[in-house]
Protein backbone atom coordinates (compact mmCIF):
# COMPACT_ATOMS: atom_id res chain seq x y z
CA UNK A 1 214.25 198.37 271.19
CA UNK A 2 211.18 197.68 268.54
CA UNK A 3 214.13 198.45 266.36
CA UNK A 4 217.07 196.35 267.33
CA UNK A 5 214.65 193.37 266.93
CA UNK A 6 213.41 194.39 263.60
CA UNK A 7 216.75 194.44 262.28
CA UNK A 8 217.38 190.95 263.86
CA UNK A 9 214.39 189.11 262.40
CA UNK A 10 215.42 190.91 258.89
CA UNK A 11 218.76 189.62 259.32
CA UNK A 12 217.80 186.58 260.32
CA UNK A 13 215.44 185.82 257.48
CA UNK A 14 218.17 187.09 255.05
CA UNK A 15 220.40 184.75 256.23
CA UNK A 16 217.61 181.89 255.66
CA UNK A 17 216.59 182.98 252.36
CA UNK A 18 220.58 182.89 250.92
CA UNK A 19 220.55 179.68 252.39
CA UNK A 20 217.47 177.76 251.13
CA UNK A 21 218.59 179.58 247.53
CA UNK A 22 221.73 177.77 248.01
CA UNK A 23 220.17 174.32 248.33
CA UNK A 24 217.27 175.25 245.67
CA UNK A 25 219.95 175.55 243.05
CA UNK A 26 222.09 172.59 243.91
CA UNK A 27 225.19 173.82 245.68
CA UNK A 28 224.73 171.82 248.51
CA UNK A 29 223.95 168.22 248.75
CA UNK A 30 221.16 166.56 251.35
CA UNK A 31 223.84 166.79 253.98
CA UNK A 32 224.87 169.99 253.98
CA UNK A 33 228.20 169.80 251.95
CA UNK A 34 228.71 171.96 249.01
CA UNK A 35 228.92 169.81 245.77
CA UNK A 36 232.11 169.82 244.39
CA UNK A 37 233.11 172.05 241.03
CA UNK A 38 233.74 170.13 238.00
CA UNK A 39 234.62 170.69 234.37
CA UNK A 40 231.98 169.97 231.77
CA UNK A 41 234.29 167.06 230.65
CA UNK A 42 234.96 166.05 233.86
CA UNK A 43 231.45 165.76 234.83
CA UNK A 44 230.43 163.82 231.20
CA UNK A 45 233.32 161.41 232.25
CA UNK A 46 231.84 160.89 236.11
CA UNK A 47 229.00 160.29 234.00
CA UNK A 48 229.81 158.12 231.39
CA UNK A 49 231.90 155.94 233.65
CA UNK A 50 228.38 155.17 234.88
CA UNK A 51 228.14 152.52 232.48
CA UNK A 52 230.22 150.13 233.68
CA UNK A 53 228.49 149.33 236.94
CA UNK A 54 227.81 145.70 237.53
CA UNK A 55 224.42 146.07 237.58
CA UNK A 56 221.34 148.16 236.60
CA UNK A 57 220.87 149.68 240.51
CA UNK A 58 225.11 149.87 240.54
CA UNK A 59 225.00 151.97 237.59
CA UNK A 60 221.32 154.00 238.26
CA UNK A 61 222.98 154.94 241.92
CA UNK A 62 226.50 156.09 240.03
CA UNK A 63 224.29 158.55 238.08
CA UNK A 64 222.73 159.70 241.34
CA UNK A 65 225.88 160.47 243.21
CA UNK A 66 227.43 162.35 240.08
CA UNK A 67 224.29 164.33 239.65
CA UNK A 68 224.50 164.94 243.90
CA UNK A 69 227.85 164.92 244.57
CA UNK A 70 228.72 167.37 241.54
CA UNK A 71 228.31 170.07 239.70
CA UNK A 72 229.74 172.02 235.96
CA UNK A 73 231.47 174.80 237.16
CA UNK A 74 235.87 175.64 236.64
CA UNK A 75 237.95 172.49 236.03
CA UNK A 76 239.07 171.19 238.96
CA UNK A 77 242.63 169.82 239.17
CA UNK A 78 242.09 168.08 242.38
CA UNK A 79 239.57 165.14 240.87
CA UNK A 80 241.49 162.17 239.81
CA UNK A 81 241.32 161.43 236.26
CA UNK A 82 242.64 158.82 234.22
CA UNK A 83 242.38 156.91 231.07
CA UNK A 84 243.67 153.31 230.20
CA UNK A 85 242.91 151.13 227.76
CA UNK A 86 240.52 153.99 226.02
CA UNK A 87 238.53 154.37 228.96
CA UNK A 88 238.30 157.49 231.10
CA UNK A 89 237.29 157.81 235.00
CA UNK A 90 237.38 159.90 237.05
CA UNK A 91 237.24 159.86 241.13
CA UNK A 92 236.82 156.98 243.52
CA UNK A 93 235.64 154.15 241.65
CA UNK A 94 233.10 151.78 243.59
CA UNK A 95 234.31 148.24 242.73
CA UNK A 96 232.43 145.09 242.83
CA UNK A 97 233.91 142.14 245.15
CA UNK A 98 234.61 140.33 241.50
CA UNK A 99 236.22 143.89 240.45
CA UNK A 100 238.24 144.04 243.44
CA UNK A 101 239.20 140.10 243.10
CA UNK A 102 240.29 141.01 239.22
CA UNK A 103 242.67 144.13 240.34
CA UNK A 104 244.33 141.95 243.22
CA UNK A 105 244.77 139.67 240.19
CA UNK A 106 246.27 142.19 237.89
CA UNK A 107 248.46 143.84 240.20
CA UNK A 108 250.07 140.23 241.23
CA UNK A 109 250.72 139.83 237.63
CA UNK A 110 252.67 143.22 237.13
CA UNK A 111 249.99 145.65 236.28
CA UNK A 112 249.78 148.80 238.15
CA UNK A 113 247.25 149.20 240.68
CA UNK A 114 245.87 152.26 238.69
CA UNK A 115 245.56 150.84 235.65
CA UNK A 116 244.12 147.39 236.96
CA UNK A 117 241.30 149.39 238.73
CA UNK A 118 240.73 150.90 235.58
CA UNK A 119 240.24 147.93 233.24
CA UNK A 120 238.98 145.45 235.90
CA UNK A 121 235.93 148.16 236.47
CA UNK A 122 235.10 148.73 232.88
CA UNK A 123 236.19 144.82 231.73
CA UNK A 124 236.14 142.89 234.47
């Protein structure tokens, strides 16, 4: 029996230690979910689309969701990427009420909703 529960608390400790490792080297995020697998590229582009945040916090608390929500791994083919107008994004942009107001404004006056969200976020 002195057995059967030494073998328990060994498992169970092994099972703790793979899973603190996993959140000491940044596979998972504060909640639990893994982060997800970007490219090199595609993470300089989550963070270089950064810079267009409205304001100093907008754009200090885009570079702390990239840097939780992601990680360089394998491309992945799943993140939405685009570039109009010489500027690439990538993902769910956060758009300002102003932002929002200029894509409405775009899209009413032909432009595609992609492309508005695009140039109202980095121009707008």
């Amino acid at each position: 029996m002195k057995k059967i529960v030494a073998v328990a608390v060994l498992a169970a400790m092994t099972m703790l230690g793979a899973v603190a490792a996993a959140y000491a080297d940044g596979r998972h995020r504060a909640d639990g979910r893994q982060q997800e697998e970007v490219s090199s590229a595609q993470y300089h582009i989550l963070l270089g689309q950064c810079r267009f945040g409205d304001t100093a916090g907008a754009r200090a608390q885009c570079r702390t969701d990239v840097k939780r929500n992601y990680r360089i791994g394998a491309r992945n083919p799943d993140l939405d990427c685009r570039t109009y107008s010489s500027v690439s994004v990538c993902g769910e942009l956060t758009l300002s009420p102003r932002e929002q107001a200029c894509v409405s404004e775009s899209v009413g006056g032909g432009l595609t909703f992609r492309r508005a969200e695009v140039e109202c976020y980095a121009f707008g």
